[in-house]
C-alpha atoms as a PDB file:
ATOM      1  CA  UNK A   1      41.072 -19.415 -20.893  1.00  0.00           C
ATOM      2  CA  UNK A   2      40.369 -15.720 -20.583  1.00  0.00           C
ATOM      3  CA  UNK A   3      38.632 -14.316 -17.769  1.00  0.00           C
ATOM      4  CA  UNK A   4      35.953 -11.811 -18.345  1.00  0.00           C
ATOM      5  CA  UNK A   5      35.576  -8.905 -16.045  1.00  0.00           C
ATOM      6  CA  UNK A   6      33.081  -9.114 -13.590  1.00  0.00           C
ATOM      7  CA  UNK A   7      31.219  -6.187 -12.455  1.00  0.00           C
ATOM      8  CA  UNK A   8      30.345  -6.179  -8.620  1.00  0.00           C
ATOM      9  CA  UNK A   9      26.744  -5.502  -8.634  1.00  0.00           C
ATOM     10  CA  UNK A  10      26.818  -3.506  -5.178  1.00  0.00           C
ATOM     11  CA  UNK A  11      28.969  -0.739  -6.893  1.00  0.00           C
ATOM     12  CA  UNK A  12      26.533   1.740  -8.064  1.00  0.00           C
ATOM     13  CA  UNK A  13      27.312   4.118 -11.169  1.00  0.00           C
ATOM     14  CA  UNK A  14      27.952   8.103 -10.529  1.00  0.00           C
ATOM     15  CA  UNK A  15      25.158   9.462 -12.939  1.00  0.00           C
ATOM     16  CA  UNK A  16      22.473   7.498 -10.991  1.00  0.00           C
ATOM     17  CA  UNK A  17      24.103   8.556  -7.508  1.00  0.00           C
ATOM     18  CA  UNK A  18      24.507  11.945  -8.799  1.00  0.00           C
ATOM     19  CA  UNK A  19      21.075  12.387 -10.237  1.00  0.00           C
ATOM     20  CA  UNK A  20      19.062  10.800  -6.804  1.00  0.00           C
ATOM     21  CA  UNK A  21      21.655  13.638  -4.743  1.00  0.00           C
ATOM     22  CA  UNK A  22      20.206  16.610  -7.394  1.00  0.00           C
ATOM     23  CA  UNK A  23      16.825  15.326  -6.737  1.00  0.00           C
ATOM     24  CA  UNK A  24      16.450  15.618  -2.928  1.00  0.00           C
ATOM     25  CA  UNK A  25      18.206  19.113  -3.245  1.00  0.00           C
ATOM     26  CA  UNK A  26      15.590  20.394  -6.053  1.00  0.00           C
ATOM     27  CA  UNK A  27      12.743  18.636  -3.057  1.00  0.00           C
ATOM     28  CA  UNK A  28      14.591  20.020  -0.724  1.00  0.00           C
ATOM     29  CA  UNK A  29      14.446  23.692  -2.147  1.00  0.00           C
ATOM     30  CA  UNK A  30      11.023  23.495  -3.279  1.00  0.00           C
ATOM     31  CA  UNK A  31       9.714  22.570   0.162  1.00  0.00           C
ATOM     32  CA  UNK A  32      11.201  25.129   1.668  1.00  0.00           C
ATOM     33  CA  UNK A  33      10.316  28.011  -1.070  1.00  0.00           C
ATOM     34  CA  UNK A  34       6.491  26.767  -0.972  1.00  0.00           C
ATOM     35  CA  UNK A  35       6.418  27.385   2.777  1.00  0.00           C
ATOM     36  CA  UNK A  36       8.235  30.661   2.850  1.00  0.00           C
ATOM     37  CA  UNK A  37       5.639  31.762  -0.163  1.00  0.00           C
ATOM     38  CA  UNK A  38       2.971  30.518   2.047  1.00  0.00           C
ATOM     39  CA  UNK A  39       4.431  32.301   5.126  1.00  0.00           C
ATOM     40  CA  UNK A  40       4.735  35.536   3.216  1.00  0.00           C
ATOM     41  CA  UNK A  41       1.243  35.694   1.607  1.00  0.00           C
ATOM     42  CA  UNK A  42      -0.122  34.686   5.185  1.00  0.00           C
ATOM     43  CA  UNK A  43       1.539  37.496   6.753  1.00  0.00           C
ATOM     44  CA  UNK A  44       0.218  40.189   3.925  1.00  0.00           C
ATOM     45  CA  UNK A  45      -3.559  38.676   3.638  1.00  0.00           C
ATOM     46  CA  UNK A  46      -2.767  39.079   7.566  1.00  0.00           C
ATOM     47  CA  UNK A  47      -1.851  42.441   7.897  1.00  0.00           C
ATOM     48  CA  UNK A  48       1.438  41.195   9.649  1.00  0.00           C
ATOM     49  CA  UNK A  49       3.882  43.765   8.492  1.00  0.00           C
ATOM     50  CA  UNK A  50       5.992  44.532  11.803  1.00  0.00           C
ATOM     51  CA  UNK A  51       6.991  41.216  12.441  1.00  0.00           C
ATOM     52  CA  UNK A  52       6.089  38.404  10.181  1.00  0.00           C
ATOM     53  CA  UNK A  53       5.326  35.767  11.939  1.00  0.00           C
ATOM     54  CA  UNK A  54       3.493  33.057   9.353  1.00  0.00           C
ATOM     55  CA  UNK A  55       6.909  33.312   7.401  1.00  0.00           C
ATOM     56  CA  UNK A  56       9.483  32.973   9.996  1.00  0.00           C
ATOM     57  CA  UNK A  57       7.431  29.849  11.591  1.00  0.00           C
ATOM     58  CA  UNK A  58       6.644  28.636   8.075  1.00  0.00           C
ATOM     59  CA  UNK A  59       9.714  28.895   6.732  1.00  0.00           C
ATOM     60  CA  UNK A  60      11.397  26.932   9.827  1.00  0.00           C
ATOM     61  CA  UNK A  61       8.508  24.372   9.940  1.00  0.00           C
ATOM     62  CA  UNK A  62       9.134  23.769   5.808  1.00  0.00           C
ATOM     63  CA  UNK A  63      13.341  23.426   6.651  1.00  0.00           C
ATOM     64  CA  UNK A  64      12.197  20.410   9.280  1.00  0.00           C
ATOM     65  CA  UNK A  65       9.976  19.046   6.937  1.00  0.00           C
ATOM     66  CA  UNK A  66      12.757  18.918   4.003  1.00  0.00           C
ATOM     67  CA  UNK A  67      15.353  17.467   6.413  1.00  0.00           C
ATOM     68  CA  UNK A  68      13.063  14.900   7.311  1.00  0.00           C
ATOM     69  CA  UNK A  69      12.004  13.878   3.654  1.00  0.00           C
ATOM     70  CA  UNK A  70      15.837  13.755   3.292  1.00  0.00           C
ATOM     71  CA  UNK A  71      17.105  11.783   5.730  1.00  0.00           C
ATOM     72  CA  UNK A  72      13.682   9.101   5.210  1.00  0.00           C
ATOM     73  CA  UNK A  73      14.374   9.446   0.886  1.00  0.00           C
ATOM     74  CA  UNK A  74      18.617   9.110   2.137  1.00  0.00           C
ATOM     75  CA  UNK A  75      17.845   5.839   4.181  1.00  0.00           C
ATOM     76  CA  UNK A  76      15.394   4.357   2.687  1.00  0.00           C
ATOM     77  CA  UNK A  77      17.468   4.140  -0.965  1.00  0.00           C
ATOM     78  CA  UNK A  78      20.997   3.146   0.317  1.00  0.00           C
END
């Protein structure tokens, strides 16, 4: 009798893996370039041209929020 190979279903394939990593970096990046767009366009409707403060505070509040859609989207799928 010949054995047939059995797949272990925990094992997941490397184009699915690699395509759920690609997404969370292209969320990721878009997060973080909608809030330093924001910041910037704040800052010139503002007047704010010594020290830019809507884009520095935007643009660190928008890396927080992509690290914590990450590591939520990171846990939640393993």
């Amino acid at each position: 009798m010949e054995e047939t190979p059995r797949q272990n279903p925990r094992k997941k394939s490397p184009p699915i893996d690699l395509g759920k990593y690609a997404g969370m970096g292209f969320q990721m990046a878009a997060i973080i370039g909608l809030g330093t767009f924001a910041g910037i366009k704040s800052d010139r409707y503002l007047g704010l041209t010594k020290v830019p403060v809507f884009t520095l505070t935007l643009a660190l509040l928008s890396v927080f929020g992509a690290m914590y859609f990450f590591i939520k989207d990171f846990l939640k799928k393993k």
